[in-house]
C-alpha atoms as a PDB file:
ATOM      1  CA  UNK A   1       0.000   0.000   0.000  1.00  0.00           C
ATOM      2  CA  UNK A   2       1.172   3.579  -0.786  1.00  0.00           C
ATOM      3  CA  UNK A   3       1.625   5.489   2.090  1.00  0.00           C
ATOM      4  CA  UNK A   4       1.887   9.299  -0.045  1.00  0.00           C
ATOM      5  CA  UNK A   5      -1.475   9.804   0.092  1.00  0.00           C
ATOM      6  CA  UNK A   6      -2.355  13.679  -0.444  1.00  0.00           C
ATOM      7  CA  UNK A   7      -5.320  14.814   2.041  1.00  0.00           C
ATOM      8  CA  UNK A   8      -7.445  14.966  -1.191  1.00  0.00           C
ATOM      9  CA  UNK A   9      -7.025  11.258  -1.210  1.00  0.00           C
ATOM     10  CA  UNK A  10      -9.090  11.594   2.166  1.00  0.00           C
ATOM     11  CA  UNK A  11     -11.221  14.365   0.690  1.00  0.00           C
ATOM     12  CA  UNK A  12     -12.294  12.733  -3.035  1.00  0.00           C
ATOM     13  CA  UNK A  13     -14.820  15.425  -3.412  1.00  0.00           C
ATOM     14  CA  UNK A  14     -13.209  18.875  -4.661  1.00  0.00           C
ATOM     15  CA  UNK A  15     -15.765  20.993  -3.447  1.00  0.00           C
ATOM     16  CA  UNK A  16     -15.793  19.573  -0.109  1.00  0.00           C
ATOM     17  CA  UNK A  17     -11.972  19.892  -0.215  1.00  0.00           C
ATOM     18  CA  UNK A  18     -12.197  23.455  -0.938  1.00  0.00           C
ATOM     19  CA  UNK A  19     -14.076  24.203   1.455  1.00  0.00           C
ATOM     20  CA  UNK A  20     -12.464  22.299   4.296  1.00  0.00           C
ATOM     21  CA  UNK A  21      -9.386  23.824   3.011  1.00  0.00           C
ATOM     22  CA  UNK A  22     -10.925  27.742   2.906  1.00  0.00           C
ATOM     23  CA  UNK A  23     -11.971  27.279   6.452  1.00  0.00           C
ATOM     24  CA  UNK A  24      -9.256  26.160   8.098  1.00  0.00           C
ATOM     25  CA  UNK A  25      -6.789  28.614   5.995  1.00  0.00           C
ATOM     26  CA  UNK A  26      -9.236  31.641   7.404  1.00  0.00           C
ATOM     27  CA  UNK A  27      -9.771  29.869  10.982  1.00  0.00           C
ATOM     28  CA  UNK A  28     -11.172  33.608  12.222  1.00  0.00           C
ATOM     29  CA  UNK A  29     -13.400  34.845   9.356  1.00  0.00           C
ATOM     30  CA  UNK A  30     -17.066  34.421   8.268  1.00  0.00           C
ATOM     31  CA  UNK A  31     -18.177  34.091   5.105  1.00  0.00           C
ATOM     32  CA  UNK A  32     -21.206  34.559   2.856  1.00  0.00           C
ATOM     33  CA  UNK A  33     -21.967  31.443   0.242  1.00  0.00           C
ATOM     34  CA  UNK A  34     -21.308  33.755  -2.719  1.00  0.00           C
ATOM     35  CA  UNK A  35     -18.335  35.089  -1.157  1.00  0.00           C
ATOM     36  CA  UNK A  36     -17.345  30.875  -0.929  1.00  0.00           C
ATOM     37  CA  UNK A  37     -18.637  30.624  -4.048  1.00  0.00           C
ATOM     38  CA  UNK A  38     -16.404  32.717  -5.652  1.00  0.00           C
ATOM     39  CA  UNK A  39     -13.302  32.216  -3.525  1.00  0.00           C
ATOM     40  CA  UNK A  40     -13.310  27.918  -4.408  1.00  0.00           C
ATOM     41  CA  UNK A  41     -14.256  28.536  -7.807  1.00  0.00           C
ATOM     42  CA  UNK A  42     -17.273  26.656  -7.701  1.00  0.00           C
ATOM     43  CA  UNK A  43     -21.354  28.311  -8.092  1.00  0.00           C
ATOM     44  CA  UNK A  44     -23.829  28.743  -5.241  1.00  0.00           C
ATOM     45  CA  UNK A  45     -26.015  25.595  -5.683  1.00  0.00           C
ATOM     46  CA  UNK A  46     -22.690  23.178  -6.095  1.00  0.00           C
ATOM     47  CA  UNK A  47     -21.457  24.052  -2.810  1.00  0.00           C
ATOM     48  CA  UNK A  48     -24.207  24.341  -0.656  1.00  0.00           C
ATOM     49  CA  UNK A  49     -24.936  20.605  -0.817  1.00  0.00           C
ATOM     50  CA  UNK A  50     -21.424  20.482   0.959  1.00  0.00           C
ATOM     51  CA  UNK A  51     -22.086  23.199   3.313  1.00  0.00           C
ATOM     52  CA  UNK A  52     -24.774  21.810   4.342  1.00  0.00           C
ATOM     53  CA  UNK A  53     -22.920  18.654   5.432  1.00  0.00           C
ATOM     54  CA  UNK A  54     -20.348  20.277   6.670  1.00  0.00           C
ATOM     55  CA  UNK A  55     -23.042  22.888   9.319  1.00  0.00           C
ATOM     56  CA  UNK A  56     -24.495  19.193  10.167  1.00  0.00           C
ATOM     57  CA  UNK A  57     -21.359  17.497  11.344  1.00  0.00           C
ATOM     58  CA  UNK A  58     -20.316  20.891  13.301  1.00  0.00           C
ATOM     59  CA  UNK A  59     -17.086  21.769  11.259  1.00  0.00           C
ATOM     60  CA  UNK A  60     -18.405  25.253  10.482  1.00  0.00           C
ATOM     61  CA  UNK A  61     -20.959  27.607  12.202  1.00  0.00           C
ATOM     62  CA  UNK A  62     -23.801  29.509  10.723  1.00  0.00           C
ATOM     63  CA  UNK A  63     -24.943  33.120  11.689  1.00  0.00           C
ATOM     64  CA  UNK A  64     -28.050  35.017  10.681  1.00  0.00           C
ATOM     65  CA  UNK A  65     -27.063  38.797  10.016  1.00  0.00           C
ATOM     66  CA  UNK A  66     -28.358  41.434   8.082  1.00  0.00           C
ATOM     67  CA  UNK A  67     -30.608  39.307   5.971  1.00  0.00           C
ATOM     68  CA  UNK A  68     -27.139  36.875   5.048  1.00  0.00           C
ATOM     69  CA  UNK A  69     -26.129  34.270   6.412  1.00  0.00           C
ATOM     70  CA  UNK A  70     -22.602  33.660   7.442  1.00  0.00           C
ATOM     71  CA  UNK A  71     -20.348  30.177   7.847  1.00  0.00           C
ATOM     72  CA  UNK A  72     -17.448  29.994   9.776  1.00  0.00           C
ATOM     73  CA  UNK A  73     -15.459  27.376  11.208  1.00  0.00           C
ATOM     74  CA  UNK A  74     -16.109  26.050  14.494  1.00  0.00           C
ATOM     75  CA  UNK A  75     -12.822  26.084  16.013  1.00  0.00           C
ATOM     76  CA  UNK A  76     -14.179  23.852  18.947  1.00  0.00           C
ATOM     77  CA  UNK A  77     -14.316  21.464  16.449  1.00  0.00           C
ATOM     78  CA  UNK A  78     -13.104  18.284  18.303  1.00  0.00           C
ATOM     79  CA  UNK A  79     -11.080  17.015  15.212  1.00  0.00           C
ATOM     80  CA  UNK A  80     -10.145  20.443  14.231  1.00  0.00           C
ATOM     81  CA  UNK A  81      -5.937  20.061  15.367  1.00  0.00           C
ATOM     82  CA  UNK A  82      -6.067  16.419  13.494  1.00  0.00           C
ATOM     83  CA  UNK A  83      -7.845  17.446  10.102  1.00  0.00           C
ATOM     84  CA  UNK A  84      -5.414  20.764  10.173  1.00  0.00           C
ATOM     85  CA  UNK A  85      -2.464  18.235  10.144  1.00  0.00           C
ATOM     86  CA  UNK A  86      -3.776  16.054   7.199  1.00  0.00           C
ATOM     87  CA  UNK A  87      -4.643  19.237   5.387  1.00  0.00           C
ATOM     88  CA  UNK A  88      -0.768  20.535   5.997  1.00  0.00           C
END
């Protein structure tokens, strides 16, 4: 068995990967799903299937505000330190 795996090995999905990787690259900032959107490269309906998944398993917050709503990562996350030393 190869043992070079590349985190997206662990991560097949590139959206998912992108986003993973956004979050934990910006640990402190919030985000609006265009502003993801644009910044992965990727339109609005791909990634909120993903986002979704990702608010349901507790890896990123959500926040009402001004009509938007806002993701950021959950940095109580209780895999947080071991996913942001696959990702590295």
């Amino acid at each position: 068995m190869n043992s070079k795996h590349q985190s997206r090995d662990i991560f097949p999905d590139n959206i998912y990967w992108r986003l993973v990787k956004l979050f934990l690259n910006q640990p402190y900032s919030q985000f609006y799903q265009s502003q993801i959107a644009q910044e992965i490269r990727h339109k609005n309906g791909a990634i909120q299937p993903s986002l979704k998944k990702l608010v349901k398993t507790g890896f990123i917050n959500i926040q009402l505000s001004r009509g938007k709503t806002y993701y950021s990562l959950n940095n109580q996350f209780p895999k947080l330190t071991l996913i942001s030393q696959i990702i590295r």
